[in-house]
Structure formats: structure tokens, C-alpha cells
Protein backbone atom coordinates (compact mmCIF):
# COMPACT_ATOMS: atom_id res chain seq x y z
CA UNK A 1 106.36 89.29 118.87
CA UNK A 2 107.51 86.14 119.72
CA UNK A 3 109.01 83.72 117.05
CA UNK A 4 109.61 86.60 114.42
CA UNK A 5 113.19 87.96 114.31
CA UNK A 6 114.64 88.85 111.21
CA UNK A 7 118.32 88.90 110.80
CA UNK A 8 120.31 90.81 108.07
CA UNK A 9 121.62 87.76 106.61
CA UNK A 10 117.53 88.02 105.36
CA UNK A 11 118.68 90.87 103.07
CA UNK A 12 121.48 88.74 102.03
CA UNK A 13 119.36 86.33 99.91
CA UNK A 14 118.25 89.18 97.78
CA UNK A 15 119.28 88.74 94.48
CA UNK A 16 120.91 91.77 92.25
CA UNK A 17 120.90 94.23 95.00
CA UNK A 18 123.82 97.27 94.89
CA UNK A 19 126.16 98.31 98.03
CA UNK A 20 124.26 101.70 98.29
CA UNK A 21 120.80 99.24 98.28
CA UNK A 22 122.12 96.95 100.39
CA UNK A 23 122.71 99.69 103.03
CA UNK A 24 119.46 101.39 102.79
CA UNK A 25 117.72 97.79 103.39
CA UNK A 26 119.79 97.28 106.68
CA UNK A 27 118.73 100.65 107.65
CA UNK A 28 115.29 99.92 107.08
CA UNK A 29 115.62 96.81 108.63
CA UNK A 30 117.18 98.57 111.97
CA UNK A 31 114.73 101.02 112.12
CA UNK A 32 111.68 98.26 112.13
CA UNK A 33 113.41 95.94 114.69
CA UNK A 34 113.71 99.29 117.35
CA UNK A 35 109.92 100.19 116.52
CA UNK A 36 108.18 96.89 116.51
CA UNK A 37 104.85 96.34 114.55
CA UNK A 38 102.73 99.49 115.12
CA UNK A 39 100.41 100.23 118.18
CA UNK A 40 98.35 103.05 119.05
CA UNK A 41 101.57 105.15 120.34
CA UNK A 42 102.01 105.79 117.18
CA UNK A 43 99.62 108.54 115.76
CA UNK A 44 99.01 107.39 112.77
CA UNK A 45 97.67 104.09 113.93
CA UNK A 46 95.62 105.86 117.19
CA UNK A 47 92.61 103.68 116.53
CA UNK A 48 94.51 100.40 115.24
CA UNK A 49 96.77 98.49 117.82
CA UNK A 50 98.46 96.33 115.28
CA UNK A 51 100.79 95.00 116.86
CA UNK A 52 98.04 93.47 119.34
CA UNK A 53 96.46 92.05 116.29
CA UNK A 54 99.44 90.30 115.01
CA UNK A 55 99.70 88.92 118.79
CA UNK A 56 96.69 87.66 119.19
CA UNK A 57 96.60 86.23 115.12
CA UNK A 58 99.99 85.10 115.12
CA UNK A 59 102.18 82.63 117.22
CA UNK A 60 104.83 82.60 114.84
CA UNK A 61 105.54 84.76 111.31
CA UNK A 62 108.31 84.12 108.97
CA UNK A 63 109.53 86.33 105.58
CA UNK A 64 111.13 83.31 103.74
CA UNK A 65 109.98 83.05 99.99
CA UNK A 66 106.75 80.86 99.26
CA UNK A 67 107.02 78.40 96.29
CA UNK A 68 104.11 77.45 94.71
CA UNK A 69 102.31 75.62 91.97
CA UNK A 70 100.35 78.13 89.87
CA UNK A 71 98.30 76.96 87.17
CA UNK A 72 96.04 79.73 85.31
CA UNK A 73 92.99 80.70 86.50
CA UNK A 74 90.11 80.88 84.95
CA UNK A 75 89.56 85.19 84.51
CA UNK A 76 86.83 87.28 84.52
CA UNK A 77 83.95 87.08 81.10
CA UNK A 78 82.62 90.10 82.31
CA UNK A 79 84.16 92.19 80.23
CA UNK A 80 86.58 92.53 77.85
CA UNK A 81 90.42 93.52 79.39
CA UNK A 82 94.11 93.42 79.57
CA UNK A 83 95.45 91.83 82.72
CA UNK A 84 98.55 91.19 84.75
CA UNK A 85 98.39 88.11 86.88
CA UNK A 86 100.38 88.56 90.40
CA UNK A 87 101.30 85.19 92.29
CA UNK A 88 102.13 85.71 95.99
CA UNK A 89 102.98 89.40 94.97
CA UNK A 90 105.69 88.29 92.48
CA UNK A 91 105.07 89.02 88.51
CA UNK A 92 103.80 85.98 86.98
CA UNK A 93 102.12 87.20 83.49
CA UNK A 94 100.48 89.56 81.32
CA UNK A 95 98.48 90.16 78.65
CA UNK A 96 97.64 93.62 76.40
CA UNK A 97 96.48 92.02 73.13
CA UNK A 98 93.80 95.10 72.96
CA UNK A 99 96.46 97.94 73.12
CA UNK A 100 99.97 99.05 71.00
CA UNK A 101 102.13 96.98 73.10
CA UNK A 102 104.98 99.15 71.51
CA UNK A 103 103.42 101.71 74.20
CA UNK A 104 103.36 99.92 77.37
CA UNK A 105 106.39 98.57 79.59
CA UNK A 106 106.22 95.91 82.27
CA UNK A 107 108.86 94.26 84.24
CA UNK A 108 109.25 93.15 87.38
CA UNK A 109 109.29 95.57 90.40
CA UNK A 110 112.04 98.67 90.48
CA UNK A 111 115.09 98.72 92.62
CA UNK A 112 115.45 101.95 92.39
CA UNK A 113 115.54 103.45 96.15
CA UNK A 114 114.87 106.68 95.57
CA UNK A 115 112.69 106.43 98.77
CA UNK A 116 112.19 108.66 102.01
CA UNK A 117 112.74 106.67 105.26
CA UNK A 118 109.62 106.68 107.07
CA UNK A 119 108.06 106.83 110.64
CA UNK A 120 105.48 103.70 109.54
CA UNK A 121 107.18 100.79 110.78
CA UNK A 122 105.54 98.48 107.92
CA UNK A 123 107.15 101.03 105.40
CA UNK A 124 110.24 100.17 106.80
CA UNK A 125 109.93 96.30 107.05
CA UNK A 126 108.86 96.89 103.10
CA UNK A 127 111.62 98.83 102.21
CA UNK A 128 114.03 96.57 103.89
CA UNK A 129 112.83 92.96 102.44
CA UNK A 130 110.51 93.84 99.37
CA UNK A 131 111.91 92.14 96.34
CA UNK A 132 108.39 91.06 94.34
CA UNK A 133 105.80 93.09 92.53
CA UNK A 134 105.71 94.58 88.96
CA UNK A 135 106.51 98.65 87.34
CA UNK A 136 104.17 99.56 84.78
CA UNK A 137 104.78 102.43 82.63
CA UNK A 138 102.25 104.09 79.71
CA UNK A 139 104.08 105.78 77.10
CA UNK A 140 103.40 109.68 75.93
CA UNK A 141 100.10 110.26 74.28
CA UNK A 142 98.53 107.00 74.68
CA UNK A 143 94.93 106.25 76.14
CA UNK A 144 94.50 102.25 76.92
CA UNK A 145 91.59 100.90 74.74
CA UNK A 146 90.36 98.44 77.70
CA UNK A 147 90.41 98.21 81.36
CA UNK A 148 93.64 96.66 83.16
CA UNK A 149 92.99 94.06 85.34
CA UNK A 150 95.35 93.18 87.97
CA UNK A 151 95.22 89.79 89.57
CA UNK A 152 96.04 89.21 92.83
CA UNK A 153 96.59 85.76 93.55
CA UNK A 154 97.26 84.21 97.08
CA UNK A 155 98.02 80.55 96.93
CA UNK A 156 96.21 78.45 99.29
CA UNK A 157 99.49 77.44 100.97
CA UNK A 158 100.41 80.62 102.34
CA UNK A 159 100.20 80.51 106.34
CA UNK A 160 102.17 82.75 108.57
CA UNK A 161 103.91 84.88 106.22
CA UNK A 162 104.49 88.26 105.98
CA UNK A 163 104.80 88.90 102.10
CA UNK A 164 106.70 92.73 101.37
CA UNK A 165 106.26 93.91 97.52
CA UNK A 166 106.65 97.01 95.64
CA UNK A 167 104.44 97.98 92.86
CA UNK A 168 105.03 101.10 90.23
CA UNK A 169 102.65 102.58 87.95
CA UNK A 170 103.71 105.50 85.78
CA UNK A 171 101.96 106.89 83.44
CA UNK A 172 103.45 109.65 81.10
CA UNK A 173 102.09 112.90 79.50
CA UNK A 174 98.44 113.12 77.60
CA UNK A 175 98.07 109.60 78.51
CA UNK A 176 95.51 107.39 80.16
CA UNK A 177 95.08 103.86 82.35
CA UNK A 178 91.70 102.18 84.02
CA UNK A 179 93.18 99.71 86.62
CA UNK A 180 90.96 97.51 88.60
CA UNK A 181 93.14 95.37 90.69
CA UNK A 182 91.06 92.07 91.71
CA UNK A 183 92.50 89.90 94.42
CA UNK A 184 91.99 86.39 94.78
CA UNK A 185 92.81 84.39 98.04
CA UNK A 186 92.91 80.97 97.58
CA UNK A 187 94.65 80.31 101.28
CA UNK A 188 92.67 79.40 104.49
CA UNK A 189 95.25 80.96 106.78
CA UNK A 190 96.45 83.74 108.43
CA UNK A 191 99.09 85.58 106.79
CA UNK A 192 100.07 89.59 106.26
CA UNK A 193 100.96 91.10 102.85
CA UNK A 194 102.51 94.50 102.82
CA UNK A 195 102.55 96.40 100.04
CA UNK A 196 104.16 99.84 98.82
CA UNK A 197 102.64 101.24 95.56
CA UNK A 198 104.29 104.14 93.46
CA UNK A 199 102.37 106.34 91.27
CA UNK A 200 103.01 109.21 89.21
CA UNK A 201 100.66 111.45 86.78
CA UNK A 202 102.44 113.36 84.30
CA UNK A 203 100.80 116.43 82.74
CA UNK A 204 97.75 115.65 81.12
CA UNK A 205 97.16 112.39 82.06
CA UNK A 206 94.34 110.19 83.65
CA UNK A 207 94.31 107.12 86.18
CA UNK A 208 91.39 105.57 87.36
CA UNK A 209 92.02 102.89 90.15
CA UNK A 210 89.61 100.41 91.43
CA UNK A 211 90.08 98.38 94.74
CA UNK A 212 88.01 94.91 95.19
CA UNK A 213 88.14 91.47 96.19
CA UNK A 214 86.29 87.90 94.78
CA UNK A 215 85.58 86.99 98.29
CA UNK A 216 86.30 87.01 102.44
CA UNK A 217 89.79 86.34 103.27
CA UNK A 218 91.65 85.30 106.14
CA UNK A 219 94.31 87.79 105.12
CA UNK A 220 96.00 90.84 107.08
CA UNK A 221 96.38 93.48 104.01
CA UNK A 222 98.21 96.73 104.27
CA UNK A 223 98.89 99.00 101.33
CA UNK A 224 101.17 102.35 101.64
CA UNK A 225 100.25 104.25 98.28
CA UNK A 226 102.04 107.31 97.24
CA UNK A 227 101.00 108.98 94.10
CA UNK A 228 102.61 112.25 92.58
CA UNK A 229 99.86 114.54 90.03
CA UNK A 230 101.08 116.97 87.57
CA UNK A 231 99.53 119.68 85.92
CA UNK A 232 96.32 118.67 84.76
CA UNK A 233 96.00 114.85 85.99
CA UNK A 234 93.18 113.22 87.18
CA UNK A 235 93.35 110.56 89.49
CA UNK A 236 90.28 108.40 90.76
CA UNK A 237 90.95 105.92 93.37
CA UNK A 238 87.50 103.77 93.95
CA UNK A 239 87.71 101.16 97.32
CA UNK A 240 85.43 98.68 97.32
CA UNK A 241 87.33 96.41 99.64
CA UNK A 242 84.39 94.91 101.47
CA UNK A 243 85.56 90.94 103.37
CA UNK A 244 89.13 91.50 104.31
CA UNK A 245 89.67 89.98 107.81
CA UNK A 246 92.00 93.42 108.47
CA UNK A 247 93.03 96.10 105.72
CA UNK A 248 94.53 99.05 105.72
CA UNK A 249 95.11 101.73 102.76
CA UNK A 250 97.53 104.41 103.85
CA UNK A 251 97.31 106.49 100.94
CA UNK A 252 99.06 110.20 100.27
CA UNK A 253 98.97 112.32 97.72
CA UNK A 254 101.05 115.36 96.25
CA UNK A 255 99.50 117.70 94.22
CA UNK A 256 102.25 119.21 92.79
CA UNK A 257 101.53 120.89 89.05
CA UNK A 258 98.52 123.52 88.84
CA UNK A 259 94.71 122.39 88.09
CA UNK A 260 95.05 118.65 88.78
CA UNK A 261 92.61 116.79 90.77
CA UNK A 262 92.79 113.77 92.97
CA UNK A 263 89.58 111.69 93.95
CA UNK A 264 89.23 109.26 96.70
CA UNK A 265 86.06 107.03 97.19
CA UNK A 266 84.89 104.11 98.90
CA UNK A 267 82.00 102.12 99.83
CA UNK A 268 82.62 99.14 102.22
CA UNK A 269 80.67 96.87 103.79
CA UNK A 270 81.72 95.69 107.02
CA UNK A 271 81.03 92.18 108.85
CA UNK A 272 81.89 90.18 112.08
CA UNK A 273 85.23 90.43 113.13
CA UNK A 274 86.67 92.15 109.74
CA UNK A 275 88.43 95.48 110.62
CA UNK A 276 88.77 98.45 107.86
CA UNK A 277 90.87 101.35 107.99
CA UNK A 278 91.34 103.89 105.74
CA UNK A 279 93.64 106.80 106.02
CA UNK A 280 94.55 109.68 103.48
CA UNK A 281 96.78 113.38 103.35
CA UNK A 282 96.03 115.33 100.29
CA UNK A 283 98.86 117.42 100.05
CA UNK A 284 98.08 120.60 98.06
CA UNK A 285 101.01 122.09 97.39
CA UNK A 286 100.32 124.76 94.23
CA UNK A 287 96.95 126.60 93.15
CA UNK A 288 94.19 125.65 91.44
CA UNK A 289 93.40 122.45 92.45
CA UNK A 290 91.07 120.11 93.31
CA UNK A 291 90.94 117.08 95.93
CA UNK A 292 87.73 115.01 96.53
CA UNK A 293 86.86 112.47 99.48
CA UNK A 294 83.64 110.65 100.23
CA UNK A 295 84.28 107.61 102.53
CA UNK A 296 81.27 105.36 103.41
CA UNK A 297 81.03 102.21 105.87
CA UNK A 298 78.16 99.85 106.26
CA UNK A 299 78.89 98.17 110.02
CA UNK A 300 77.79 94.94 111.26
CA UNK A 301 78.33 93.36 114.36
CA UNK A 302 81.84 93.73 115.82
CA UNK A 303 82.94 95.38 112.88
CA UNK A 304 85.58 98.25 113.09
CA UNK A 305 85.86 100.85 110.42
CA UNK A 306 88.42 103.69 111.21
CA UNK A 307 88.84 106.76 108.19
CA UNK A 308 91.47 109.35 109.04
CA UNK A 309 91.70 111.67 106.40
CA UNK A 310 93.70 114.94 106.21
CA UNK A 311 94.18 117.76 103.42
CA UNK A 312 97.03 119.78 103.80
CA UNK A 313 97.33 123.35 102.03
CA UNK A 314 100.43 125.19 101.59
CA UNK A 315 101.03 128.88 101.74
CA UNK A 316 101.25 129.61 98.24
CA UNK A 317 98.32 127.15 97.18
CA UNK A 318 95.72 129.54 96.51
CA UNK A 319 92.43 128.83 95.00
CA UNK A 320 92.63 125.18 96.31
CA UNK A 321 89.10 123.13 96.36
CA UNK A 322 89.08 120.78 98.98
CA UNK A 323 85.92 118.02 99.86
CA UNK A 324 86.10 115.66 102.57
CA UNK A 325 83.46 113.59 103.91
CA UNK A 326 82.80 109.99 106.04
CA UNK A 327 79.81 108.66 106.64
CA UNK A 328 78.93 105.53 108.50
CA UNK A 329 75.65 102.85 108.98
CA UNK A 330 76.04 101.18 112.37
CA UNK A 331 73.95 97.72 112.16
CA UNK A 332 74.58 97.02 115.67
CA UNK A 333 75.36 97.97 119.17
CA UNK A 334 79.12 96.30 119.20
CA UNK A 335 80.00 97.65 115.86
CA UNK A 336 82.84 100.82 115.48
CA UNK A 337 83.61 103.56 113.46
CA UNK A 338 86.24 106.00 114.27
CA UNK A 339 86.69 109.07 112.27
CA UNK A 340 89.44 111.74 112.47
CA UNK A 341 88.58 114.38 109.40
CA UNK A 342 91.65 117.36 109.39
CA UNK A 343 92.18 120.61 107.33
CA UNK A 344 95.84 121.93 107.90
CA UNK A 345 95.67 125.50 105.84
CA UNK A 346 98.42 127.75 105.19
CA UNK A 347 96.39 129.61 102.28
CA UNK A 348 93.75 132.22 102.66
CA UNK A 349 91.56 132.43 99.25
CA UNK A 350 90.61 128.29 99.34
CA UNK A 351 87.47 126.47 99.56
CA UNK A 352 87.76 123.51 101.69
CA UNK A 353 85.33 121.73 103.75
CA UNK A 354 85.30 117.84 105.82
CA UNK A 355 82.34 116.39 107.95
CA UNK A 356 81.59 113.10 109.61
CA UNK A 357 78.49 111.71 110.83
CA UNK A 358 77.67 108.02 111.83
CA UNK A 359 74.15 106.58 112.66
CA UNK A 360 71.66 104.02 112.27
CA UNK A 361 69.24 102.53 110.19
CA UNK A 362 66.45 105.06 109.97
CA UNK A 363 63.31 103.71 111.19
CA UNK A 364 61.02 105.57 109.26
CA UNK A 365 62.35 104.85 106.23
CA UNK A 366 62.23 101.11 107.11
CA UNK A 367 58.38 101.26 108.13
CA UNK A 368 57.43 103.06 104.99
CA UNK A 369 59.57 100.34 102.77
CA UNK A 370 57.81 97.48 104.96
CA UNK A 371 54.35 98.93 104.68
CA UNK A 372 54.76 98.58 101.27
CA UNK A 373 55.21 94.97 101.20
CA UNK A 374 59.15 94.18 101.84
CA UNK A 375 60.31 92.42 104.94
CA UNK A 376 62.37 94.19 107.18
CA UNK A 377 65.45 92.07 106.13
CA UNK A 378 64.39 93.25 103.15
CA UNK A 379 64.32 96.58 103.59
CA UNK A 380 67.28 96.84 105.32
CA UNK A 381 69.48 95.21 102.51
CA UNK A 382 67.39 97.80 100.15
CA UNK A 383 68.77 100.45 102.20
CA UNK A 384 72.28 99.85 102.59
CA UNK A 385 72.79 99.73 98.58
CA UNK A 386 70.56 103.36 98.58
CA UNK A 387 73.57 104.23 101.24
CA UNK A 388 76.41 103.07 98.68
CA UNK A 389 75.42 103.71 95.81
CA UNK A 390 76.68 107.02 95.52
CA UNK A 391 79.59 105.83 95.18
CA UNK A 392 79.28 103.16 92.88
CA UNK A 393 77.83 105.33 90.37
CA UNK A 394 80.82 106.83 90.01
CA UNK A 395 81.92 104.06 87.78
CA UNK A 396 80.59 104.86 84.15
CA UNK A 397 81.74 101.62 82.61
CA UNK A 398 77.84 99.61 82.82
CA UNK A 399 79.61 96.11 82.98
CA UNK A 400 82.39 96.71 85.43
CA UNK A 401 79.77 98.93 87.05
CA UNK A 402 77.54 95.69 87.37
CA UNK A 403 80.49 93.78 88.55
CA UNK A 404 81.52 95.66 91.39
CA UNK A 405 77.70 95.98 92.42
CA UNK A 406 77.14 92.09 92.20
CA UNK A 407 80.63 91.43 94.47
CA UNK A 408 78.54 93.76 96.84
CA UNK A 409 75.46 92.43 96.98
CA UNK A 410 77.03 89.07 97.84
CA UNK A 411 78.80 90.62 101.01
CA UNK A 412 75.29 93.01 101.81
CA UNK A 413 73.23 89.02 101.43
CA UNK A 414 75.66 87.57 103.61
CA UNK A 415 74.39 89.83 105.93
């Protein structure tokens, strides 16, 4: 686009950075500049012409580092938790007075670049400039006492950046995290935050992962998550990232050690103008186990939601159980959903099923809510929370549970 060039002298500025890092950054840094930002020539990004939305968002974007004044928020009383506070993606503070701090590490983000070069042009401009974010790691045999928040905060004088961080999370054997990461944008402006997120489950361990916002934002988000389950892991990832002006969670994950089981859920609510997209590959790559999707949209006018999900099953990945399903609630004539469900199987003895279906308010159950004293505003708000629901009772915790349905309520009143 016009105005946004990055030279190489960029990576220069990059504090504590090795030959062999330095070289992999250029790379990165080539291979972004030949692609551009992403259209729909590129497969992945068939429904989302991003580079078209940075054009038309956008007259100018720049990389440079944003100082700021950050004075401590006020944090959540709902319930009682650890936290991390995030400024501008960079690690600002923590706080685990309710666990063994003597198990837990934090620091800021990992160097190491033990990664794959990628066909995802934002991958690459991540890889290439990244130099904020946090690594987390949960020692052997430990199960955290209280939920980890994770602040997010954008400061309100961010305009026309593009902000590239890395975040790590790994948590070791017979151990177990509940993450909610909150984010909190306090700008009025345009600006794009790219993100890269590293996760790995050793055996026996748990992570539960929960997505939301305190309010609408002006921001462009896009988060690349890769997450790596041994045997016996569990992994919940709930998305409940209803208000974002554009988002999108490119999320893969390798099943890689027998009987672990990777769940991915969300229940958005979609309003004027704010664009959604959520796209997943389950990669099941031994037996026995077991992958879970159920992706649900609430649309309202000129809303796009896009979910393109995949599940991939090797050859020798028998017994696999795989459940895929989107479902969306069109409000109105202009609003979009675009759904691309795939099964790639290489195994014969598996169980593995997706679907899709999109629709409208049913009118039935409207008149037989209305005849029974509601308004059809009314009835229609009662509806949409029947439709997500499902998902939100996935959450067992009562007061987070609460939380996450008040934060939707607001965006479903808005309506």
C-alpha cells in the first residue's frame, strides 16, 4: 500500500538479536515485501481481501515502537485471579500471589526461532519485526489455584500502527492453566496488531483458553495460534470475541501423542461494519483422539462472519473422533456468513463428521414468545442468547461464566 515500506535497517533496531536471527528476520521480511498484505489469491484468505481492507482503512501505516504513559488500571472484582498486564503487546506486569510462584516462569517473549517459514504473509511480517509479548511456562505437576487473566491493553494513542508480538505458553506434564485473555482498547483509531501465539501441552496436562473483549474497538486484530498436544492433554479454546472492527484467529493444531483432545468454541455476535473470521486445521496425526468444533455467529446488518475449518487425519491415525460444526443467525438481508467445513482422511476406522447451516430468525418461535407478552425486540434478543448459549455453558466457573454472559448481553442490547 502506499506510505508503508519497511526497510531492513527496521530489523536493525532490534535489540539482542543473533546473526542466525538476524538472517531469518530479513528473510521473513523479503518474503512479506514480494507477497504484499493478503487478498483473496491466496486460499487461505478466499473470503477476506485484506489487503483491500488495509487500503481502504489505511492511508499510511508505520512499525516504529509506541511510547506510552501507562498507569494501572483498575482490574476486574469479578472474581478472584492472577493476571499479566500487556501494554501495546510488550510485558508490563504480573501478579500470581494465589499460586507457588516457585512453579511458574514469566519473561518477556522468546527469541528462539525455531519457526517454519510460512505462506501467510502476516506470519512473515511477525516473524520478521516481532520483538514484544511474554513466554509463560507451568512447571511439572502443578494445577493453578485461580484463573489467569491476561490484559490486553491498547493505549489510546495508538493510530496507524501495525504492532507484531509473540506470545508462548507452555505448560509441562500433569499440569494445568485457565487463561482468559481480556483486551482493553483505550485508542480511537485505526491500527493492526498481529500476533503469533505458541502453545504446547505436555502429557497429562490441561489448558483452558478464553477469548473476549471489554468493548467495540476500532482495531484490525489478527492472531496465528499454533498449539502442540501430547498424550493425554486437553485443550479448550472458548472465542467470545464479539465488537472487533476486523479479527481474525488462524488457529492449528497438532495432535501429536495418543488420546488427547483439542476443543474449539465460539459464540460471536456480529454488528455493522465489524468483520469476523475464524479459521482452524486439526491435525490428527496418531490414534485415539479427539477434536471438537462448534462455531456460532449472530449477524447484523453488514456484518461478515467467515469460519473455515479443516481436520486433517493421517494414515496411521486410527480410531480418530472428529466434530465439526458452524452455525449462523442472519439478522438482515446485507449481512454474510461464509463457511468452508473440510475432512482430509487418510485413515479408515475414524468417526468424523462437519456441517454448516445458516438461517434466520424463526418466525414461529418469535410469535409464540410475543403471544406471550414480550415485544418482538424482545423476543428476538431472547433468542439469540437461546442460540449462544450452548456455548457459553461450556464454562463451569459460575462467575466468569456470568462475566462473559454480561460482556454479551451488552453487544446483543446494542443491537
Amino acid at each position: 500500500m502506499e506510505n508503508f515500506e519497511i526497510d531492513s535497517k527496521r530489523i536493525d533496531q532490534i535489540e539482542k538479536i543473533t546473526l542466525e536471527e538476524k538472517n531469518f528476520r530479513i528473510k521473513n521480511l523479503e518474503l512479506f515485501k514480494t507477497a504484499g498484505f493478503p487478498n483473496k489469491k491466496f486460499e487461505d484468505w478466499k473470503f477476506t481481501d485484506f489487503r483491500g481492507i488495509v487500503d481502504n482503512n489505511f492511508k499510511k501505516l508505520d512499525t516504529e515502537k509506541v511510547t506510552y504513559d501507562f498507569k494501572n488500571k483498575e482490574l476486574l472484582k469479578n472474581f478472584d485471579h492472577n493476571y499479566i498486564i500487556l501494554v501495546n503487546g510488550s510485558l508490563h506486569s504480573n501478579n500470581f500471589d494465589y499460586e507457588e510462584k516457585n512453579k511458574i516462569k514469566i519473561s518477556s517473549h522468546d527469541n528462539n526461532i525455531n519457526y517454519k517459514l510460512s505462506e501467510n504473509p502476516l506470519i512473515c511480517l511477525n516473524h520478521a519485526l516481532a520483538e514484544n509479548g511474554y513466554f509463560l511456562e507451568v512447571e511439572e505437576n502443578y494445577k493453578f489455584k485461580k484463573t489467569l487473566v491476561i490484559y490486553n491493553f491498547f493505549t489510546n494513542n495508538i493510530k496507524d500502527k501495525i504492532l507484531n508480538n509473540k506470545n508462548k505458553i507452555k505448560i509441562k506434564k500433569n499440569s494445568e492453566l485457565h487463561v482468559i485473555e481480556y483486551t482493553i482498547n483505550e485508542s480511537k483509531f485505526k491500527f493492526i496488531n498481529n500476533v503469533y501465539e505458541d502453545l504446547t501441552l505436555e502429557k497429562n496436562s490441561k489448558l483452558k483458553s478464553l477469548y473476549i473483549q471489554s468493548k467495540k474497538s476500532e482495531g484490525f486484530f489478527h492472531k496465528y495460534s499454533k498449539s502442540k498436544l501430547y498424550d493425554n492433554s486437553d485443550y479448550v479454546n472458548l472465542i467470545f470475541s464479539s465488537g472487533l472492527r476486523f479479527n481474525k484467529l488462524d488457529i492449528e493444531s497438532d495432535l501429536i501423542g495418543e488420546n488427547c483432545s483439542c476443543n474449539i468454541l465460539s459464540a460471536l455476535f456480529l454488528n455493522k461494519n465489524e468483520h469476523q473470521e475464524i479459521k482452524t486445521r486439526i491435525n490428527h496425526l496418531v490414534p485415539d483422539c479427539k477434536s471438537y468444533q462448534r462455531i456460532k455467529k449472530v449477524l447484523d446488518t453488514e456484518s461478515k462472519g467467515v469460519f473455515q475449518g479443516k481436520v486433517y487425519v493421517k494414515d496411521v491415525a486410527q480410531k480418530t473422533d472428529a466434530y465439526q460444526l458452524s452455525k449462523a443467525l442472519l439478522l438482515h438481508d446485507d449481512a454474510e456468513f461464509n463457511s468452508k467445513p473440510e475432512l482430509e482422511i487418510y485413515a479408515d476406522d475414524v468417526k468424523c463428521s462437519h456441517g454448516s447451516t445458516s438461517g434466520t430468525i424463526d418466525e414461529d418461535s418469535l410469535y409464540y414468545l410475543m403471544t406471550r407478552g414480550l415485544s418482538r425486540k424482545e423476543s428476538t434478543k431472547l433468542l439469540i442468547k437461546g442460540f449462544l448459549n450452548d456455548v457459553v455453558n461450556f464454562i463451569k466457573n459460575p462467575k466468569i461464566k456470568e462475566f462473559v454472559e454480561n460482556k454479551l448481553e451488552e453487544q446483543i442490547n446494542a443491537h
